[in-house]
N, C-alpha and C. Protein backbone atom coordinates (compact mmCIF):
# COMPACT_ATOMS: atom_id res chain seq x y z
N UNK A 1 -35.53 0.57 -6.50
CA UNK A 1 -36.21 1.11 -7.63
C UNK A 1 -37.68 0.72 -7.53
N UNK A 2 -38.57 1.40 -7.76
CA UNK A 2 -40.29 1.62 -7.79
C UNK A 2 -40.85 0.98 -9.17
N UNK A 3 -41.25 0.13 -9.11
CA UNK A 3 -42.16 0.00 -10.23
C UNK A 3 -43.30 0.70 -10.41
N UNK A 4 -44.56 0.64 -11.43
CA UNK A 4 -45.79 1.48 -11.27
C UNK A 4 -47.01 0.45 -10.66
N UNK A 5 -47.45 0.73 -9.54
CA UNK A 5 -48.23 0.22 -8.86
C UNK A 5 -47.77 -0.21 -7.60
N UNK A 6 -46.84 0.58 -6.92
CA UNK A 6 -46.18 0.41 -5.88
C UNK A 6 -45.30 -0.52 -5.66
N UNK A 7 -44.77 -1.60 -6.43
CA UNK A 7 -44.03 -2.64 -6.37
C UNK A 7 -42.71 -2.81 -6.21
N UNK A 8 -41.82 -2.76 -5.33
CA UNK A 8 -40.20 -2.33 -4.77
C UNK A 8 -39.46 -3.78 -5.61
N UNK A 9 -38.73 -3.67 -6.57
CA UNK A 9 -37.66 -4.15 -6.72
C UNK A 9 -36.05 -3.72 -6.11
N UNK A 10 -35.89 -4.57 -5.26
CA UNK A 10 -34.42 -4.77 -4.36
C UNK A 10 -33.22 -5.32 -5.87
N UNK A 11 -32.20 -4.09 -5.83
CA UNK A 11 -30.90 -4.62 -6.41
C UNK A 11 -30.09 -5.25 -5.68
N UNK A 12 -29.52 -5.82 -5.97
CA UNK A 12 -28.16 -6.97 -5.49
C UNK A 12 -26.92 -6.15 -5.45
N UNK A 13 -26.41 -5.49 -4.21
CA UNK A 13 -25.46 -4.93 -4.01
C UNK A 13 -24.33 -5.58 -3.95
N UNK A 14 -24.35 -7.12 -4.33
CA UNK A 14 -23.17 -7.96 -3.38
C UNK A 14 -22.26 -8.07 -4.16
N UNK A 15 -22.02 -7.42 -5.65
CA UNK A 15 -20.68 -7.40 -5.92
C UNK A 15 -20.26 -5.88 -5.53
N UNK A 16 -20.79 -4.94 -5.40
CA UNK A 16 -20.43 -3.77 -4.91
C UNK A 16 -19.57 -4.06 -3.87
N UNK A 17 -20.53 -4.47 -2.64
CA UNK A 17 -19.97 -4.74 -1.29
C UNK A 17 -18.38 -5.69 -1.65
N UNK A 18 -18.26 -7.01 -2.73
CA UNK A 18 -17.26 -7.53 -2.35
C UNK A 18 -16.63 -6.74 -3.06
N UNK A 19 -16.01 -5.88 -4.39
CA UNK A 19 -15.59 -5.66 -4.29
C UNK A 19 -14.70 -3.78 -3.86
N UNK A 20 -15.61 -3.63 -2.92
CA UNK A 20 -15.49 -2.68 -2.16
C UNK A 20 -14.19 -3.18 -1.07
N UNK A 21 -14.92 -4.32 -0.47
CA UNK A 21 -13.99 -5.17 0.69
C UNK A 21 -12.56 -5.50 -0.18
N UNK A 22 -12.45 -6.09 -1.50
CA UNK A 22 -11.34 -6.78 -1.88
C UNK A 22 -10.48 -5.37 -2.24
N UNK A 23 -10.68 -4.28 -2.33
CA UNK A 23 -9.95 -3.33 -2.91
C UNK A 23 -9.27 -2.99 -1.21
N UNK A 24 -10.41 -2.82 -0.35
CA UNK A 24 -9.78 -2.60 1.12
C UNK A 24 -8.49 -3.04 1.76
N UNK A 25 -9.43 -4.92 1.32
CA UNK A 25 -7.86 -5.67 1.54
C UNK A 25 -6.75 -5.16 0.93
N UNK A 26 -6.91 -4.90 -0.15
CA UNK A 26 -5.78 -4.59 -0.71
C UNK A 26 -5.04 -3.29 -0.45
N UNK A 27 -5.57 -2.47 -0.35
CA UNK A 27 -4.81 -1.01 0.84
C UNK A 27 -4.57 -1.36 2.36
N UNK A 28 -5.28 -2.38 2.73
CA UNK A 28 -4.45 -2.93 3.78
C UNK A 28 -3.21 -3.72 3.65
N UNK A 29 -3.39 -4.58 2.85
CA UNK A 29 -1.57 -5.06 2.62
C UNK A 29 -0.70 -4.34 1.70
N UNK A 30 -0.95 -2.83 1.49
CA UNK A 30 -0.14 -2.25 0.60
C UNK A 30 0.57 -1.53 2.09
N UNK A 31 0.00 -1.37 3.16
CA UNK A 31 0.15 -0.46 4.29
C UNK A 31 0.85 -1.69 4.86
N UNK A 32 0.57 -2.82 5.13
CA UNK A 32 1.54 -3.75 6.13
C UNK A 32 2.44 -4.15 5.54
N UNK A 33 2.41 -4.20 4.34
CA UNK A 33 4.04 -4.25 3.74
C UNK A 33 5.15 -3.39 3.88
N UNK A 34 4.80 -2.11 3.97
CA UNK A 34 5.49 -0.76 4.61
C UNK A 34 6.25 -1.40 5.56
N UNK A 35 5.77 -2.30 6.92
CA UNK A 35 5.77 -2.43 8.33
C UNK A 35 7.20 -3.20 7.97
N UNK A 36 6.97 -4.32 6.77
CA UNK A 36 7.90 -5.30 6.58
C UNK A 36 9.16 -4.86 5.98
N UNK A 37 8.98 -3.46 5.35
CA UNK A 37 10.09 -3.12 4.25
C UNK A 37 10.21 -3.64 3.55
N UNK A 38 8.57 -3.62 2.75
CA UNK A 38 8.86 -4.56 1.57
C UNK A 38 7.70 -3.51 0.57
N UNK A 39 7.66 -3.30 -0.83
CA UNK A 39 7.21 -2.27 -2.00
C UNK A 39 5.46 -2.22 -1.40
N UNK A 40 5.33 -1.42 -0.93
CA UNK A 40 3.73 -1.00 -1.42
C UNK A 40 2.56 -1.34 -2.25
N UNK A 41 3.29 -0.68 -3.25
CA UNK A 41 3.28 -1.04 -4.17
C UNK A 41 2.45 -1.70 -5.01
N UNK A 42 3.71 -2.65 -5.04
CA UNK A 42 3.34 -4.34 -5.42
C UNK A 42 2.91 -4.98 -4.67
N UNK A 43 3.12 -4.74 -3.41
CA UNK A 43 1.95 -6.02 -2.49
C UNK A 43 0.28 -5.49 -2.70
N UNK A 44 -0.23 -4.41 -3.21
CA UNK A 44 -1.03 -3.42 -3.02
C UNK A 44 -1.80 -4.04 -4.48
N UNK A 45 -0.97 -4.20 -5.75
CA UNK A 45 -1.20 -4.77 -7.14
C UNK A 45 -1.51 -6.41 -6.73
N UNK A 46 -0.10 -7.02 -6.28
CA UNK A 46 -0.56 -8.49 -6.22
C UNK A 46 -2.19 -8.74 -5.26
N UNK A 47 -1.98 -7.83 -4.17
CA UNK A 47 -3.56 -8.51 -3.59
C UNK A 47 -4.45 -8.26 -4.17
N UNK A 48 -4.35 -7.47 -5.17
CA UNK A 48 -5.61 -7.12 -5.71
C UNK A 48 -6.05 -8.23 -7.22
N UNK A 49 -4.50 -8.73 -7.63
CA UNK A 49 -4.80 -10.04 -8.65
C UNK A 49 -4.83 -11.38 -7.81
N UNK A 50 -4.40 -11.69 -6.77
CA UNK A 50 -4.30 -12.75 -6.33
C UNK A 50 -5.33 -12.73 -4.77
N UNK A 51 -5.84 -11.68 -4.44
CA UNK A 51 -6.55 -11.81 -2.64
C UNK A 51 -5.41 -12.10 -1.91
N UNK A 52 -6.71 -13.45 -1.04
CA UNK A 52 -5.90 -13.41 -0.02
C UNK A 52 -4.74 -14.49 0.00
N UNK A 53 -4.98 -15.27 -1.46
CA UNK A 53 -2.65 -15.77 -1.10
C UNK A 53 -2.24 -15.07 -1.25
N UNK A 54 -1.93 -13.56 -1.66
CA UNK A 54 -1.08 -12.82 -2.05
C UNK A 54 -0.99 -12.29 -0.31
N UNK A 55 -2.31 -12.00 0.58
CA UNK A 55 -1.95 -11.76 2.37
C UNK A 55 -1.59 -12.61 2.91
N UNK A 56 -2.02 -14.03 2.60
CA UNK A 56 -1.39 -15.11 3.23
C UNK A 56 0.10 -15.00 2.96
N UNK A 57 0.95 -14.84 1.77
CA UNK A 57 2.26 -15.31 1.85
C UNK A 57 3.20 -13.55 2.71
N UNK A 58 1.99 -12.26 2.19
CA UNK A 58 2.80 -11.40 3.16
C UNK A 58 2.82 -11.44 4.71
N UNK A 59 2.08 -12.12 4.96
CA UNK A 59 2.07 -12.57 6.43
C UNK A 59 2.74 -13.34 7.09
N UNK A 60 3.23 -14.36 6.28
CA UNK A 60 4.60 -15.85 6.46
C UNK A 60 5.25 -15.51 6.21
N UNK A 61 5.88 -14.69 5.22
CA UNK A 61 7.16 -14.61 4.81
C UNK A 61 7.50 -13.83 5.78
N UNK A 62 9.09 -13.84 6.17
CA UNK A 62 9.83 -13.14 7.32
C UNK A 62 9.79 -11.48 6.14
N UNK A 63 10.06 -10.24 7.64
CA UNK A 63 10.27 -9.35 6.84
C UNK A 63 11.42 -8.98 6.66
N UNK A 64 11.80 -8.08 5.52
CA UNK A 64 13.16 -8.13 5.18
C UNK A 64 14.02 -6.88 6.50
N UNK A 65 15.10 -7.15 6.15
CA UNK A 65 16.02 -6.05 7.25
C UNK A 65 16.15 -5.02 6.51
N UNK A 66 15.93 -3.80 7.14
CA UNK A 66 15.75 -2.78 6.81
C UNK A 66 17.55 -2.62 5.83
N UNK A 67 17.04 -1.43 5.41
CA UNK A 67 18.07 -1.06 4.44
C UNK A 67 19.30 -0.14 5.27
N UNK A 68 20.83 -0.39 4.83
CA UNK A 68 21.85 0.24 5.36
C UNK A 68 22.01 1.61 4.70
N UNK A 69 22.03 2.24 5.44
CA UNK A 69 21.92 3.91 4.65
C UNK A 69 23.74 4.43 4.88
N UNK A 70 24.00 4.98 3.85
CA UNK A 70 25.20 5.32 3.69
C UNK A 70 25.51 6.82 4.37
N UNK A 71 26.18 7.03 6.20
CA UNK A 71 26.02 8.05 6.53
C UNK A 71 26.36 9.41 6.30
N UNK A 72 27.29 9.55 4.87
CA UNK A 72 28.04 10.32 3.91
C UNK A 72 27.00 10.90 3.38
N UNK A 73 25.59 9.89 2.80
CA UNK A 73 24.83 10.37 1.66
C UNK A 73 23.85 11.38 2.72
N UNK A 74 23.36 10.84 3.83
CA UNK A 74 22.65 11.36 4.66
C UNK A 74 23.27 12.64 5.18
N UNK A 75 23.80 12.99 5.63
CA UNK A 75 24.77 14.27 6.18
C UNK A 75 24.57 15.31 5.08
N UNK A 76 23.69 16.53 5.87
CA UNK A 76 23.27 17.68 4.72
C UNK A 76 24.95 18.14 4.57
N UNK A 77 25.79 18.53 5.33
CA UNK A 77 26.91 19.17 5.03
C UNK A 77 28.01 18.29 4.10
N UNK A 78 27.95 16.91 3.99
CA UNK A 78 28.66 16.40 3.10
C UNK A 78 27.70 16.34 1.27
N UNK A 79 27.07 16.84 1.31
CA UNK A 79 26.49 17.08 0.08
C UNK A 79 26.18 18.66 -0.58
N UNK A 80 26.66 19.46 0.44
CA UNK A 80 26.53 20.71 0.52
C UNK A 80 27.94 21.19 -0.44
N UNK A 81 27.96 22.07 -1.14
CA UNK A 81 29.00 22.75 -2.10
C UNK A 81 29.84 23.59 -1.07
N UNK A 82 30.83 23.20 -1.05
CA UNK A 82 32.10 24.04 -0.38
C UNK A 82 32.14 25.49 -0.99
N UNK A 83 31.34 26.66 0.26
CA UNK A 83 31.80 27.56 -0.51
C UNK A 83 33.32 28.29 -0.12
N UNK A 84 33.93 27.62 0.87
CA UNK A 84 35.50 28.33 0.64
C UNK A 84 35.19 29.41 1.66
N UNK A 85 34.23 29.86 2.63
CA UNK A 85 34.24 31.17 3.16
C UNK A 85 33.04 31.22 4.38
N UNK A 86 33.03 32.40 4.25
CA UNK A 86 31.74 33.03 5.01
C UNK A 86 30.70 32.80 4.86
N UNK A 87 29.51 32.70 5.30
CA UNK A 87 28.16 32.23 4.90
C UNK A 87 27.18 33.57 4.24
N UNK A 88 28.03 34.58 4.32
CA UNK A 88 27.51 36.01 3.88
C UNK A 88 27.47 36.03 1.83
């Protein structure tokens, strides 16, 4: 910004910048929690109230085992309505 008589006053961007960076972090551990099979989410909310203990503990903690999918529910033809016939 210009004052009158040529005089440059410099603003202080540095909470912009941090929290530009802390929101980053935080779409970054909403994305590596994905990796772990663990909510988005909420790792995405907690880093953003807590930083970086909230990356520190997604980073230590083991990730969970993926989920058992029931191969009945998955199968388009076992969810499909019996029509008794022809496909006509």
């Amino acid at each position: 910004m210009y004052l009158s008589k040529g005089t440059v006053v410099h603003e202080d961007f540095t909470n912009l910048y941090l929290s530009s960076l802390w929101l980053s972090v935080a779409m970054l551990a909403g994305g590596y929690a994905r990796t772990r099979n663990r909510s988005a989410w909420t790792w995405f909310l907690l880093t953003l109230l807590f930083g970086p203990l909230a990356v520190l503990l997604l980073v230590t903690w083991p990730a969970r085992p993926p989920r058992r999918i029931n191969p009945a529910r998955t199968d388009a033809s076992a969810s499909a309505p019996d029509t008794g016939g022809s496909e006509e």
